[in-house]
N, C-alpha and C. Protein backbone atom coordinates (compact mmCIF):
# COMPACT_ATOMS: atom_id res chain seq x y z
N UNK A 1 -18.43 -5.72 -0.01
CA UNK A 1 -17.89 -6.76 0.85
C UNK A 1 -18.79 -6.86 2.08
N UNK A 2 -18.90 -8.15 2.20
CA UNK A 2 -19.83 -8.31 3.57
C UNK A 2 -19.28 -7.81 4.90
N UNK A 3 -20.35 -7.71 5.91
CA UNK A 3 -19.49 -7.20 7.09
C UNK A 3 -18.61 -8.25 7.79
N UNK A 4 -19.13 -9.54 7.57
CA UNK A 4 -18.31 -10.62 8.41
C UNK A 4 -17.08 -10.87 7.77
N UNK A 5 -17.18 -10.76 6.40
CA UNK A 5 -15.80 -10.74 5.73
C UNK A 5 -15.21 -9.74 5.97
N UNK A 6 -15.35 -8.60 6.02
CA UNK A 6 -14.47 -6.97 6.60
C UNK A 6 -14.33 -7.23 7.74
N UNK A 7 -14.61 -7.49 8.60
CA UNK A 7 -13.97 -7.99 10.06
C UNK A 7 -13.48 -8.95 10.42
N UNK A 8 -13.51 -9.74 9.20
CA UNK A 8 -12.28 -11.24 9.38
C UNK A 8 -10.94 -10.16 8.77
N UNK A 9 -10.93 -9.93 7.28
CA UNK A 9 -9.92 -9.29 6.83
C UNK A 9 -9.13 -8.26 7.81
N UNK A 10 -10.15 -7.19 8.52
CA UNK A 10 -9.83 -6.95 9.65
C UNK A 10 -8.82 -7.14 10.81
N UNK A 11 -9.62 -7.95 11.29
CA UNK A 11 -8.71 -9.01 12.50
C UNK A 11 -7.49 -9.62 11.73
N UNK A 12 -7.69 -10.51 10.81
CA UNK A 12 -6.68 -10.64 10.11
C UNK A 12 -5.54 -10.15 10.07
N UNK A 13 -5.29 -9.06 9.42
CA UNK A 13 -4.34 -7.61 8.95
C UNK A 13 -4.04 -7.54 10.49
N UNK A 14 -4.84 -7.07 11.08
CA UNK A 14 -4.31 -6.39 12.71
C UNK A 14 -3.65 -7.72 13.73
N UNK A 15 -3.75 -8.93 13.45
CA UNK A 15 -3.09 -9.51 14.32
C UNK A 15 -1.95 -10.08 13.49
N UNK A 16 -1.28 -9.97 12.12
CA UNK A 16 -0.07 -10.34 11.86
C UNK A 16 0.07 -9.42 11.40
N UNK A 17 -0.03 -7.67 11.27
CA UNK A 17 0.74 -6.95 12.26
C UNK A 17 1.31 -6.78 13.22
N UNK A 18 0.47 -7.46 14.36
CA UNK A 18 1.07 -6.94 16.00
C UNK A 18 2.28 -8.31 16.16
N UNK A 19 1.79 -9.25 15.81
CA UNK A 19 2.64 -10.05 15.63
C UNK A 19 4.37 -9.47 14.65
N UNK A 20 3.89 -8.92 13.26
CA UNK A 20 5.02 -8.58 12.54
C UNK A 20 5.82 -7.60 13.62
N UNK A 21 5.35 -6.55 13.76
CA UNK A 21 5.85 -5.40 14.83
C UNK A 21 6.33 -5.79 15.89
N UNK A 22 5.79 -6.47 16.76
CA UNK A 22 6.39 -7.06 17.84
C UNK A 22 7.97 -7.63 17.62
N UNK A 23 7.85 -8.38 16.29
CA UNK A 23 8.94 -9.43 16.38
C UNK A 23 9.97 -8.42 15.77
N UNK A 24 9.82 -7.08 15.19
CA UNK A 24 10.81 -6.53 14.61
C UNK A 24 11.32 -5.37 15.43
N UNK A 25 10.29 -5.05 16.39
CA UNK A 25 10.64 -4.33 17.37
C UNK A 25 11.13 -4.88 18.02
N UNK A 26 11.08 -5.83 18.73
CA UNK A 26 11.82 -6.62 20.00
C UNK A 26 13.46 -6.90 18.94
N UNK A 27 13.56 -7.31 17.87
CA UNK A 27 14.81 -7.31 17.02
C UNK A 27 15.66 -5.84 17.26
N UNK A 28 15.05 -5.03 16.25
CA UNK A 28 15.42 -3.66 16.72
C UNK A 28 15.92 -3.26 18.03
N UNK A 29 14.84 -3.40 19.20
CA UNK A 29 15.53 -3.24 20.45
C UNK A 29 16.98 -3.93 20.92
N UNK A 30 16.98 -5.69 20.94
CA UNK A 30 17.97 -6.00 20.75
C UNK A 30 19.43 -5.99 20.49
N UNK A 31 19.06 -5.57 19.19
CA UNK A 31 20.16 -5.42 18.25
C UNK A 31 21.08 -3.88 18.93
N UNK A 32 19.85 -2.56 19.09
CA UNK A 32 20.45 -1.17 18.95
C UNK A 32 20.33 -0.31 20.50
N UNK A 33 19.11 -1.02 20.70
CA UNK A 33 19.04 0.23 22.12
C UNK A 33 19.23 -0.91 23.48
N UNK A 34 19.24 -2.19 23.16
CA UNK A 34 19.30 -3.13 24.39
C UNK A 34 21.20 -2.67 24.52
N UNK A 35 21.87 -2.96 24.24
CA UNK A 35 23.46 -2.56 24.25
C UNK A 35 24.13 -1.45 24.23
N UNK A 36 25.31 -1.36 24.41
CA UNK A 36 26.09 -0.10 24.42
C UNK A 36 26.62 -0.22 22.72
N UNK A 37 26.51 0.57 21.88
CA UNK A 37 27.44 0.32 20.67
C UNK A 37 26.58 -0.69 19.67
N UNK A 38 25.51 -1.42 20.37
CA UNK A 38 24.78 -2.00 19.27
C UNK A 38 24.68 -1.34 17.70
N UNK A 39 24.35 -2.39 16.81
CA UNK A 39 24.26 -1.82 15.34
C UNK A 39 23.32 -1.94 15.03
N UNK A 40 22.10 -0.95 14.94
CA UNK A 40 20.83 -1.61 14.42
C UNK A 40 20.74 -0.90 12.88
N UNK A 41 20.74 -1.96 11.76
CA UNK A 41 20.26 -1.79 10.67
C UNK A 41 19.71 -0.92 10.11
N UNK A 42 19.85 0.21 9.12
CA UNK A 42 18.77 0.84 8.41
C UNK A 42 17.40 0.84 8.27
N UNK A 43 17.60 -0.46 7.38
CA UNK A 43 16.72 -0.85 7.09
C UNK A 43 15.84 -1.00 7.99
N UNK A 44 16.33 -1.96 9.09
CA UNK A 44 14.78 -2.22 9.97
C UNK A 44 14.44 -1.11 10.85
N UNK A 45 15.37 -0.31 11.01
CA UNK A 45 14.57 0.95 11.91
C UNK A 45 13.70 1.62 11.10
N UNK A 46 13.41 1.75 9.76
CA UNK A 46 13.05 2.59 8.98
C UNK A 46 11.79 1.85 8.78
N UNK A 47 11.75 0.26 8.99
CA UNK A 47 10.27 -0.58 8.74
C UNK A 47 9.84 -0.86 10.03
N UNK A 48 10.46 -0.35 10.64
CA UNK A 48 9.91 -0.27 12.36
C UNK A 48 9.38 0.78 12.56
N UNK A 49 9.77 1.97 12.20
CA UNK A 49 9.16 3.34 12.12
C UNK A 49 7.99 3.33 11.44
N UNK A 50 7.76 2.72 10.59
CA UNK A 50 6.52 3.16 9.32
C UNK A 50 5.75 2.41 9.62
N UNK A 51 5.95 0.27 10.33
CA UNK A 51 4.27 -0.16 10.91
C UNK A 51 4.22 0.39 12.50
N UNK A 52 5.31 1.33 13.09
CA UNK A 52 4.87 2.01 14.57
C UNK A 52 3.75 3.12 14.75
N UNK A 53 3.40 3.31 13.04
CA UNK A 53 3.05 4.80 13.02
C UNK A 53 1.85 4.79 12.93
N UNK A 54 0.43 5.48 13.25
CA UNK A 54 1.02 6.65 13.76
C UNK A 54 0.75 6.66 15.67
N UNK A 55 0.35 5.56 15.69
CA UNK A 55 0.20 5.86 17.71
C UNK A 55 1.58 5.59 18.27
N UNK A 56 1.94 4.89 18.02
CA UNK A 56 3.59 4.32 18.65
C UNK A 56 4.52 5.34 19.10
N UNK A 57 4.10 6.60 18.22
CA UNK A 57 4.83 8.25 18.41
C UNK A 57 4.01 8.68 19.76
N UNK A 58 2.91 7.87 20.09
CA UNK A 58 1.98 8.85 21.12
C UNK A 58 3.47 8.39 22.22
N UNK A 59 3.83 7.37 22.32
CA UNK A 59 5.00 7.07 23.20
C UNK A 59 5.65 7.95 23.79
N UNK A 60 6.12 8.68 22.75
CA UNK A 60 7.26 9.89 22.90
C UNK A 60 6.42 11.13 23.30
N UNK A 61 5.67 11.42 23.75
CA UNK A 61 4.95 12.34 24.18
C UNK A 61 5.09 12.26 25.91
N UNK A 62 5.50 13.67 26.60
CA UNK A 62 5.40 13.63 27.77
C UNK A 62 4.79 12.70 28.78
N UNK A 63 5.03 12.09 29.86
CA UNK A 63 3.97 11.63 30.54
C UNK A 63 2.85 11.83 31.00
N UNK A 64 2.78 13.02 31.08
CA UNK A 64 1.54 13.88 31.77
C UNK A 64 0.47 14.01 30.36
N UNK A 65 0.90 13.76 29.35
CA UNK A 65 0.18 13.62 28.28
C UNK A 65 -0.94 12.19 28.44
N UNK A 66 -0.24 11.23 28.92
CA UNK A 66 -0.89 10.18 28.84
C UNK A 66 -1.41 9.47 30.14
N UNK A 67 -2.41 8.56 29.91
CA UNK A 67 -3.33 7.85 31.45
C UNK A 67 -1.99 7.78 32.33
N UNK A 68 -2.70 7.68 33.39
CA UNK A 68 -1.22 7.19 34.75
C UNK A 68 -0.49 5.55 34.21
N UNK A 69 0.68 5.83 34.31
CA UNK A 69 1.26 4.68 34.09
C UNK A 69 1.20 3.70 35.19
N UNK A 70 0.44 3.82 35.84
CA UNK A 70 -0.09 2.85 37.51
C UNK A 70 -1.44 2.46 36.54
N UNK A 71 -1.88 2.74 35.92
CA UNK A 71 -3.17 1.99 35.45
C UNK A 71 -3.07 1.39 34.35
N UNK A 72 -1.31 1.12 33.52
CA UNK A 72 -0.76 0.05 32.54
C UNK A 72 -0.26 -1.04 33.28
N UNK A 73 0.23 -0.73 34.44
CA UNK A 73 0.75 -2.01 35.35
C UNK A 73 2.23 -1.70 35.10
N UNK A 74 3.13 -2.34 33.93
CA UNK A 74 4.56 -1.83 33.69
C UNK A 74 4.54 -1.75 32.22
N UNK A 75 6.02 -1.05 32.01
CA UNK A 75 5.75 -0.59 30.60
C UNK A 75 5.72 -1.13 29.20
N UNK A 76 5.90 -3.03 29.70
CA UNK A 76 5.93 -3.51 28.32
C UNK A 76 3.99 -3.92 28.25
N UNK A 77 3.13 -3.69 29.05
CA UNK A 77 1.72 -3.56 29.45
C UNK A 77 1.47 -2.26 27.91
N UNK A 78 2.12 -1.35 28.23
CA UNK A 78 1.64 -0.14 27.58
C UNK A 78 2.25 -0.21 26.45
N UNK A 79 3.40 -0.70 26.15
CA UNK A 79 3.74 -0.96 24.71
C UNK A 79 3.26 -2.01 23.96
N UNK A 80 2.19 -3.10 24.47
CA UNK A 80 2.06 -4.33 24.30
C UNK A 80 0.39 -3.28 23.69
N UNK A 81 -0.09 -2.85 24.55
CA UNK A 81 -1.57 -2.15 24.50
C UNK A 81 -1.89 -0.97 23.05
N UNK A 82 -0.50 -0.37 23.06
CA UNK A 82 -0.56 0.73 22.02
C UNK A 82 -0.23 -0.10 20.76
N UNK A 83 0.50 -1.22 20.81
CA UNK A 83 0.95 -1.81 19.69
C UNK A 83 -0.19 -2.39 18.98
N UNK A 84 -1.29 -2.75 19.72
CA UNK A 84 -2.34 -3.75 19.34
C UNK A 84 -3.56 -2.78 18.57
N UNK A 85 -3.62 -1.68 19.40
CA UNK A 85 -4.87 -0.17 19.16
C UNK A 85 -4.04 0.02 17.18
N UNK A 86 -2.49 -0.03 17.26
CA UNK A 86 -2.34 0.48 16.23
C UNK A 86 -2.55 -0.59 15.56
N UNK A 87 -2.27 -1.84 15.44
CA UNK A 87 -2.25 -2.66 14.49
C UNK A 87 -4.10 -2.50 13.66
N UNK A 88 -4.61 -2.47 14.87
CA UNK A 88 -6.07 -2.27 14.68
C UNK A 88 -6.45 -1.36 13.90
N UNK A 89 -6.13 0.04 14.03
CA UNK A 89 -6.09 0.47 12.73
C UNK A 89 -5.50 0.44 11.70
N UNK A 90 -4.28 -0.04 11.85
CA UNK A 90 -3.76 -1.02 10.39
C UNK A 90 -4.77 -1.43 9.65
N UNK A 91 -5.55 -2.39 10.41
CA UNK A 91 -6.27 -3.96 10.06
C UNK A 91 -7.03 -3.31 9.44
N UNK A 92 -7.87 -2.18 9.77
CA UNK A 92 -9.37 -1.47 9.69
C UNK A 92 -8.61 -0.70 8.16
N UNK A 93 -7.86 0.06 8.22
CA UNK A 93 -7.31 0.82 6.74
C UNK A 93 -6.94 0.12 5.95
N UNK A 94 -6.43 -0.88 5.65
CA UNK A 94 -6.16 -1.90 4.94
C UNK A 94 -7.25 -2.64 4.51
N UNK A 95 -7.93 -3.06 5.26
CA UNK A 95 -9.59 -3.79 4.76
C UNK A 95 -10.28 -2.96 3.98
N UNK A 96 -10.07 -1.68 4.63
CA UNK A 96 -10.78 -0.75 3.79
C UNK A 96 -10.55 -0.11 2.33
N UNK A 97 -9.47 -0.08 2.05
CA UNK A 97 -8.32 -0.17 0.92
C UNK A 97 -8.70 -1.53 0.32
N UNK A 98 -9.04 -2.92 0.49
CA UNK A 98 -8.97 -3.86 -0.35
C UNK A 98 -10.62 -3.60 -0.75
N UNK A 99 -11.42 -3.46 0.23
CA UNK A 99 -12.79 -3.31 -0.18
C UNK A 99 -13.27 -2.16 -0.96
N UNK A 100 -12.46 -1.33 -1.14
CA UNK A 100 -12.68 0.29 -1.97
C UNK A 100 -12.29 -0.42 -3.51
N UNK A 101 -11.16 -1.10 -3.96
CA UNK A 101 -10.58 -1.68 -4.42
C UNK A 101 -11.47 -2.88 -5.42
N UNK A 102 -12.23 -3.44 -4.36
CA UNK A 102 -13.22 -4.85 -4.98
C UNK A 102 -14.42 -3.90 -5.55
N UNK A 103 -14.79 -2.91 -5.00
CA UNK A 103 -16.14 -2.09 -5.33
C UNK A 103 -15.62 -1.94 -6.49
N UNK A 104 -14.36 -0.68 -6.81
CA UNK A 104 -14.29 -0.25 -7.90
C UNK A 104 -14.28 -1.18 -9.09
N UNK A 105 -13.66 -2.75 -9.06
CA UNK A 105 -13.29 -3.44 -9.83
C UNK A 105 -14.85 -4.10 -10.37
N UNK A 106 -15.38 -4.12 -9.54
CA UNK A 106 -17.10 -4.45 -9.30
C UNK A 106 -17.76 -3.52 -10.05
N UNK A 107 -17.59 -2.22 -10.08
CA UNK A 107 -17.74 -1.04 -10.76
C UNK A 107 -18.07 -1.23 -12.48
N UNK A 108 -16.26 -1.39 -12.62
CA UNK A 108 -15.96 -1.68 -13.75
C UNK A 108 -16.36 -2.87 -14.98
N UNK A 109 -16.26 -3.68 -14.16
CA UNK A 109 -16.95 -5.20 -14.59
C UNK A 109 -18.18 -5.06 -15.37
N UNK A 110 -18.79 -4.35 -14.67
CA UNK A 110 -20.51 -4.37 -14.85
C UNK A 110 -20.97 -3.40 -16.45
């Protein structure tokens, strides 16, 4: 696969991720941790967990673990920032997975 095509596929993957995540996280929030008694779904916490992973956990890590939160500005800055780094490697493992994929089939063909 060419490189301009691996970095469209790329970009691709990683921005309707951050887009998917966003919109299911902000749901999620909504629904379970914005309220007292909210009901948030199984299901979507469990597909909120798995495209959060694996930086989204850096979250839950002490503060002192991470840059000063004066140099995110406020904290939907830093959830907006980590969401995008991860989608990015989404985008990048996934491209890479379809292009491992076209080789082998390329492989075979021949």
């Amino acid at each position: 696969m060419q490189s301009r095509r691996f970095l469209a596929l790329v970009i691709a993957i990683s921005v309707g991720h951050w887009l998917l995540y966003l919109a299911l996280f902000s749901m999620d929030f909504a629904l379970g941790d914005a309220g007292a008694g909210g009901f948030v779904p199984g299901l979507l916490g469990v597909v909120v967990g798995v495209l959060g992973a694996p930086l989204m956990y850096v979250l839950l890590l002490p503060l002192t673990a991470l840059p000063s939160p004066r140099w995110w500005g406020d904290d939907s800055n830093l959830i907006l920032g980590v969401a995008a780094l991860n989608a990015l490697l989404w985008g990048w493992v996934l491209a890479a997975l379809v292009r491992r994929r076209r080789a082998r089939r390329a492989r075979e063909a021949a």
